[in-house]
N, C-alpha and C. Protein backbone atom coordinates (compact mmCIF):
# COMPACT_ATOMS: atom_id res chain seq x y z
N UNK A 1 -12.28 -34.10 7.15
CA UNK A 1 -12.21 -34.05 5.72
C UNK A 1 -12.84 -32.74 5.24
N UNK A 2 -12.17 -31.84 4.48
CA UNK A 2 -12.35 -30.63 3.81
C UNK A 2 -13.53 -31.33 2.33
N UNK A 3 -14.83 -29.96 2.84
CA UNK A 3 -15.52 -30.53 1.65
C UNK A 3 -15.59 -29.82 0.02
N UNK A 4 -15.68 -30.30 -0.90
CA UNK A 4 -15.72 -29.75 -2.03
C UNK A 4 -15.76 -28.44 -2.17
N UNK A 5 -16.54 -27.82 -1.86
CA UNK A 5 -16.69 -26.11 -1.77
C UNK A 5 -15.36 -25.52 -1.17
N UNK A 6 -14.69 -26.14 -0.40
CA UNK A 6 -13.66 -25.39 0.54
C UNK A 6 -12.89 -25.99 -0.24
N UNK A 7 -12.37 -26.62 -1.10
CA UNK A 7 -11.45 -27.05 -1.48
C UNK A 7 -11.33 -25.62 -2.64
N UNK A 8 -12.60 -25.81 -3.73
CA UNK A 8 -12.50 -25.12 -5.12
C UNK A 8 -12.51 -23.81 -4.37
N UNK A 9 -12.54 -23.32 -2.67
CA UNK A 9 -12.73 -21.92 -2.67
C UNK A 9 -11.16 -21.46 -2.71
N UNK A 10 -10.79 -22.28 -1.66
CA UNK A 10 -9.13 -22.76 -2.17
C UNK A 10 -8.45 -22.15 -3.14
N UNK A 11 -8.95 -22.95 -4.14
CA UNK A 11 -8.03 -22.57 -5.80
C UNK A 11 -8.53 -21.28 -6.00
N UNK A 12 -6.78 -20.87 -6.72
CA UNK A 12 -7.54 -19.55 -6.78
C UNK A 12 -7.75 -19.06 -8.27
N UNK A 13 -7.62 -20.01 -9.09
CA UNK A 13 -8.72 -20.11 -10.08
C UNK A 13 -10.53 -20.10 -10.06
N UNK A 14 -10.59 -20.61 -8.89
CA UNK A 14 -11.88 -20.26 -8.40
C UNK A 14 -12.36 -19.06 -8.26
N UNK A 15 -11.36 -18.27 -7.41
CA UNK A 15 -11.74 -17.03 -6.76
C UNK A 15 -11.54 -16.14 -8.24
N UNK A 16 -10.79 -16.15 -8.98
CA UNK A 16 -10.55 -15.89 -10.15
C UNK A 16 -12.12 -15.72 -11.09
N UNK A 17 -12.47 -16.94 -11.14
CA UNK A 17 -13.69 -17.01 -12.08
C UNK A 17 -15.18 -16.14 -11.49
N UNK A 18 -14.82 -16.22 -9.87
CA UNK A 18 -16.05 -15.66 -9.34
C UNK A 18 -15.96 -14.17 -9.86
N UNK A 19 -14.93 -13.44 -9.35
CA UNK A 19 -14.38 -11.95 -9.79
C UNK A 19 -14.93 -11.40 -11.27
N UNK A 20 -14.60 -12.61 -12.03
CA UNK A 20 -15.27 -12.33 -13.26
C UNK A 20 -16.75 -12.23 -13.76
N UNK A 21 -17.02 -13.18 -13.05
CA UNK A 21 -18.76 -13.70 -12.97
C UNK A 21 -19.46 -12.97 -12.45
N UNK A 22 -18.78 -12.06 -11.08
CA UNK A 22 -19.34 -10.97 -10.70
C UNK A 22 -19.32 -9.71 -11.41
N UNK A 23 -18.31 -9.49 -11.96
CA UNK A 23 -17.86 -8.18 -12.63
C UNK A 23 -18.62 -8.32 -14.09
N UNK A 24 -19.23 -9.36 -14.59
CA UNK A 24 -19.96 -9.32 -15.92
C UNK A 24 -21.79 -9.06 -15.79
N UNK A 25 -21.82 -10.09 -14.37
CA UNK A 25 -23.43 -9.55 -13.81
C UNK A 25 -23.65 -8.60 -13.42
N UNK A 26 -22.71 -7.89 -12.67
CA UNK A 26 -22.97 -6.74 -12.72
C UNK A 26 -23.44 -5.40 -13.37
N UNK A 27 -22.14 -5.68 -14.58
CA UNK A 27 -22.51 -4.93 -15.99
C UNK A 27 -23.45 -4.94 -16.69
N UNK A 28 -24.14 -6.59 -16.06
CA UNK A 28 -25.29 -6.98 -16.92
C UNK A 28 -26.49 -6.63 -16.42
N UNK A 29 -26.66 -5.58 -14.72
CA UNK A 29 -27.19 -5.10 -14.13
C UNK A 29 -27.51 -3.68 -14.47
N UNK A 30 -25.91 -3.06 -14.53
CA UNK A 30 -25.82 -1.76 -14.93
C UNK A 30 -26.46 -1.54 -15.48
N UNK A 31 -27.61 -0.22 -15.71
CA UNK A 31 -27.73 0.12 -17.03
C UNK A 31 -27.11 1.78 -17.45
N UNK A 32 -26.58 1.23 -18.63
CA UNK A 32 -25.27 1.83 -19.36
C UNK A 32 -25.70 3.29 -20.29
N UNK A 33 -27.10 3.86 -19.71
CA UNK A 33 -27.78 5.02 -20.49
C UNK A 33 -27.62 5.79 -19.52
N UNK A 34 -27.36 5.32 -17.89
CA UNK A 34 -27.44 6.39 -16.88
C UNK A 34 -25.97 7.38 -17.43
N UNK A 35 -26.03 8.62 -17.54
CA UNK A 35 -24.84 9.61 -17.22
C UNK A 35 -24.12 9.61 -15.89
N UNK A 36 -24.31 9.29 -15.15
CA UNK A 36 -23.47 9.36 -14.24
C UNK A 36 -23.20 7.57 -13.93
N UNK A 37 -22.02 7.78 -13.55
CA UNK A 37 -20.85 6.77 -13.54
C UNK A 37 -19.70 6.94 -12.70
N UNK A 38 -19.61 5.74 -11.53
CA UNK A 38 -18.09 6.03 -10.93
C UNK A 38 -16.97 5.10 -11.50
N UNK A 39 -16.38 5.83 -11.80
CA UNK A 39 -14.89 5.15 -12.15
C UNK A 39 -13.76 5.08 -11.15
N UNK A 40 -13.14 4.01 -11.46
CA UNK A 40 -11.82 3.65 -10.12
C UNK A 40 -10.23 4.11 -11.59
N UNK A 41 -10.70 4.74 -12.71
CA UNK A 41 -9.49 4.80 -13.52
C UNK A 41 -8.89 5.88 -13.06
N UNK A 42 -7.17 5.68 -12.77
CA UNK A 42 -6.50 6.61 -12.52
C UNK A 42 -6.37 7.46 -13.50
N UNK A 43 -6.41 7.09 -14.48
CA UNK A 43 -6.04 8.82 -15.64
C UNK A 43 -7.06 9.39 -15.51
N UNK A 44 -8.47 8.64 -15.55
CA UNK A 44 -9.76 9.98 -15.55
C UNK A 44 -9.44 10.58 -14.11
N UNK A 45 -9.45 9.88 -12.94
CA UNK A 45 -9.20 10.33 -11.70
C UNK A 45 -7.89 11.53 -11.34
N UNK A 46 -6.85 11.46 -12.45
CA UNK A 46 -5.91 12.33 -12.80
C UNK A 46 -6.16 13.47 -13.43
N UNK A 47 -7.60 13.89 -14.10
CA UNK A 47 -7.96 14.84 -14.60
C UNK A 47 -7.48 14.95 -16.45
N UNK A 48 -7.18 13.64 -16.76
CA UNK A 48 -7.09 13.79 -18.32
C UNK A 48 -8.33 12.87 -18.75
N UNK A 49 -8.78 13.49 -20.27
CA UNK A 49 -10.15 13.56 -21.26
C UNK A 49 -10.26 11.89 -21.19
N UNK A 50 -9.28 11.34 -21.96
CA UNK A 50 -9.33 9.99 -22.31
C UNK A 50 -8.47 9.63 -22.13
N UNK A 51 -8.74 7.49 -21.79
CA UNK A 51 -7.48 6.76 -21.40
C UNK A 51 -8.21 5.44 -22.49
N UNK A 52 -7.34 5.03 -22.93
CA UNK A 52 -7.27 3.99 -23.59
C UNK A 52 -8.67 2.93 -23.28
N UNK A 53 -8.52 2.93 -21.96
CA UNK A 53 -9.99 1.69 -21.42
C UNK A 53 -11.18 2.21 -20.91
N UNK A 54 -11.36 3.47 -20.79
CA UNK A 54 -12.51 4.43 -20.92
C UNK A 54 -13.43 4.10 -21.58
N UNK A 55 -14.60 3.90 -20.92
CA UNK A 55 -16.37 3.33 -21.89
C UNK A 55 -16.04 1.53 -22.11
N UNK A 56 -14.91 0.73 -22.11
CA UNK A 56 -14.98 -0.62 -21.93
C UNK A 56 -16.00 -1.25 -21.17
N UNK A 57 -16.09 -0.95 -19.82
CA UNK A 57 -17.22 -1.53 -19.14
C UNK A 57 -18.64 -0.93 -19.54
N UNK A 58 -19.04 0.10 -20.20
CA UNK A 58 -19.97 0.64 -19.99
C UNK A 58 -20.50 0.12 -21.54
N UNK A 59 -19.16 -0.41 -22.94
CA UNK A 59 -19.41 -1.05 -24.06
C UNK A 59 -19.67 -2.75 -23.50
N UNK A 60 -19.05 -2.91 -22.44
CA UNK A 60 -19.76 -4.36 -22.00
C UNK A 60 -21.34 -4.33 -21.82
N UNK A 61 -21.46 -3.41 -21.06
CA UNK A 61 -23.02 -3.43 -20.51
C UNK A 61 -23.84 -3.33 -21.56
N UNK A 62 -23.62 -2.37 -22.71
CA UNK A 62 -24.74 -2.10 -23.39
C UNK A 62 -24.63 -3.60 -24.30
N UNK A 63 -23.88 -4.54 -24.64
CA UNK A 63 -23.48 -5.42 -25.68
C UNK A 63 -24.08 -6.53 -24.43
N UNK A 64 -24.01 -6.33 -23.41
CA UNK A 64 -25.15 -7.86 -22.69
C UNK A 64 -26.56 -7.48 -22.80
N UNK A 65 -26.84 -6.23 -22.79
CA UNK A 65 -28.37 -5.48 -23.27
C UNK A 65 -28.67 -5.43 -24.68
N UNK A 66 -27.74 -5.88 -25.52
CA UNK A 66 -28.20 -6.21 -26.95
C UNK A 66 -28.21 -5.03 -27.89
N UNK A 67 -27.53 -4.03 -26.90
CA UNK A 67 -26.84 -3.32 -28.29
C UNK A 67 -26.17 -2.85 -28.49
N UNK A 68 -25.77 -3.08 -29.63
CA UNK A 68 -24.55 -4.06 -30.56
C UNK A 68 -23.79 -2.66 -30.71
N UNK A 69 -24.18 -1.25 -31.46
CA UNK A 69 -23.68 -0.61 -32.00
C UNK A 69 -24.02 0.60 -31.05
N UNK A 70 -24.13 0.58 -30.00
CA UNK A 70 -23.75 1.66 -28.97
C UNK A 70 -22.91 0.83 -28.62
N UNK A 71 -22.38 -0.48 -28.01
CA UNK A 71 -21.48 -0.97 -27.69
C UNK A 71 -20.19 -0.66 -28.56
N UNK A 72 -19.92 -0.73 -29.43
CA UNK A 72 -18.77 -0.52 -30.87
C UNK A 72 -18.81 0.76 -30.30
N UNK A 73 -19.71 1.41 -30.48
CA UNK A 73 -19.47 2.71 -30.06
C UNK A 73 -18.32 3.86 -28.83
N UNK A 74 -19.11 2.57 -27.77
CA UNK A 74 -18.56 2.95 -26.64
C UNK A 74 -16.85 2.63 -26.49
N UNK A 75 -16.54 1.63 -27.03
CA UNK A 75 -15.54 0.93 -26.85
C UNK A 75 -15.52 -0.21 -27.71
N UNK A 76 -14.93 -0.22 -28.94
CA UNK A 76 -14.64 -1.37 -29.94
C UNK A 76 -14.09 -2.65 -28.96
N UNK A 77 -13.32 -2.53 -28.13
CA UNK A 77 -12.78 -3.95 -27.44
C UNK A 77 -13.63 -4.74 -26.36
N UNK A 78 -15.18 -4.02 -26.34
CA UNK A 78 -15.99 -3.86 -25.38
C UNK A 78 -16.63 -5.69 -25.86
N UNK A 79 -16.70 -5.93 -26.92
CA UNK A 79 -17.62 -7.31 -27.70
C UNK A 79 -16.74 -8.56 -27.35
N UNK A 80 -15.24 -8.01 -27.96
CA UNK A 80 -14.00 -9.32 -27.71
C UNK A 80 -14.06 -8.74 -26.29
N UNK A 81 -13.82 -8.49 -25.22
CA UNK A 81 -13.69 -8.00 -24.10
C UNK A 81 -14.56 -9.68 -23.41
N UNK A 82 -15.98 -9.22 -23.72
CA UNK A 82 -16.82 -9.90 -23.01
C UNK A 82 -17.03 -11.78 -23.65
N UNK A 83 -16.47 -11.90 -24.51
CA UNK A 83 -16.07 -13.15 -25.25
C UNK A 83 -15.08 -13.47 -24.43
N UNK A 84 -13.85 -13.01 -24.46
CA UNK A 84 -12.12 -13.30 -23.70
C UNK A 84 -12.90 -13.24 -21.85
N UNK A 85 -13.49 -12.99 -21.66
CA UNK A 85 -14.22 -13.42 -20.16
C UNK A 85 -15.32 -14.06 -19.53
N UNK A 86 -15.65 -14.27 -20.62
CA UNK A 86 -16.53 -15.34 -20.82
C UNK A 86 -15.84 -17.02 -21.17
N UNK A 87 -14.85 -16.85 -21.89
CA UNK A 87 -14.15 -18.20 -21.96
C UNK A 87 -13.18 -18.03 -20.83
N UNK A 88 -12.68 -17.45 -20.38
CA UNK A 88 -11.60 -17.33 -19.25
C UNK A 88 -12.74 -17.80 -17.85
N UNK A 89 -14.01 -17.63 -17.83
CA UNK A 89 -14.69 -18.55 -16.84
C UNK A 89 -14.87 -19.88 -16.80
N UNK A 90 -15.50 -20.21 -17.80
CA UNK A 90 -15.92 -21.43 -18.53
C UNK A 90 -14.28 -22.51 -18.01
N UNK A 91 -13.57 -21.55 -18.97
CA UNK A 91 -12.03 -22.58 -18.49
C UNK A 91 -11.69 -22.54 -17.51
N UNK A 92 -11.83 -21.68 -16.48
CA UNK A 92 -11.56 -22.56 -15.20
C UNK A 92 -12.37 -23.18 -14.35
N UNK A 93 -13.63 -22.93 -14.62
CA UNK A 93 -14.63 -23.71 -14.13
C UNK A 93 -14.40 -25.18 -14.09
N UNK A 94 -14.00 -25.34 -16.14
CA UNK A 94 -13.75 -26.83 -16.74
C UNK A 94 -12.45 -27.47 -15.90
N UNK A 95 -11.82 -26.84 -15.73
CA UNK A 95 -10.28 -27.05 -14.99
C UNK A 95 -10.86 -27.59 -13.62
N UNK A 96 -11.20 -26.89 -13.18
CA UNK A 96 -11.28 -26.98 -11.24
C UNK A 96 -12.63 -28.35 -11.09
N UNK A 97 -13.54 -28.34 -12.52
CA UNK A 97 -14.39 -29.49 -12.26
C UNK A 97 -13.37 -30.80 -12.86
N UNK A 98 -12.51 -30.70 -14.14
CA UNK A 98 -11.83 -31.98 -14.36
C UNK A 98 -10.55 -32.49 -13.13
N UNK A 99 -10.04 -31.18 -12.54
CA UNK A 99 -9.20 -31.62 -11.71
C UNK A 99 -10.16 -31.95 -10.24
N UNK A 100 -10.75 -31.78 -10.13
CA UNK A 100 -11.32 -31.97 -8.55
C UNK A 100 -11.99 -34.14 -8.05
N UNK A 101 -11.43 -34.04 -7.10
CA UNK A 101 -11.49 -35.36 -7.12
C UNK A 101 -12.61 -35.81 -5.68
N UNK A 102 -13.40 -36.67 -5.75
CA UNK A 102 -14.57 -37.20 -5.18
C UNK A 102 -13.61 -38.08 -3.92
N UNK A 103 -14.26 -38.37 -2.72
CA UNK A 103 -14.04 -39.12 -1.90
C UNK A 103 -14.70 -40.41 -2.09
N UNK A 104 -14.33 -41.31 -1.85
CA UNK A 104 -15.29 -42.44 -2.14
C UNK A 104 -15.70 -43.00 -0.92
């Protein structure tokens, strides 16, 4: 019998929520005053100024550090960003705990 853990590691709503959970503690690790920064974005990595999602993670970090208006700053979508992934955990968490079923 496969136990609970191996089941939800399974779903990949699971693996889903971890990705996220990691990628927000992290940010929430970061701190977002250092100047130097690696990025995995292909347009900065392409050698152009700005791309649309540029400073997003770095407006996450400062908005889990509590502030508010270097965050806006960095990236206006940086506040809803971390709201829309924050419920996108929660719901599958709620999912994978209402669907998951006990042995008796």
């Amino acid at each position: 019998m496969k136990s609970a853990v191996y089941i939800a590691w399974r779903n990949t709503g699971f693996k889903e929520a971890m990705i996220w959970l990691m990628a927000l503690l992290a940010l929430a690790i970061y701190s977002p005053i250092n100047d130097v920064h690696i990025t995995i974005c292909p347009l900065a990595l392409a050698g152009f100024e700005h791309c649309p999602g540029c400073g997003l993670g770095r407006s996450i970090s400062y908005f889990l550090h509590g502030n508010l208006n270097a965050s806006f700053h960095a990236h206006w979508l940086g506040i809803p960003a971390t709201f829309l992934l924050s419920w996108r955990i929660i719901s599958v968490f709620h999912k994978i705990i209402k669907t998951q079923t006990t042995p008796l």
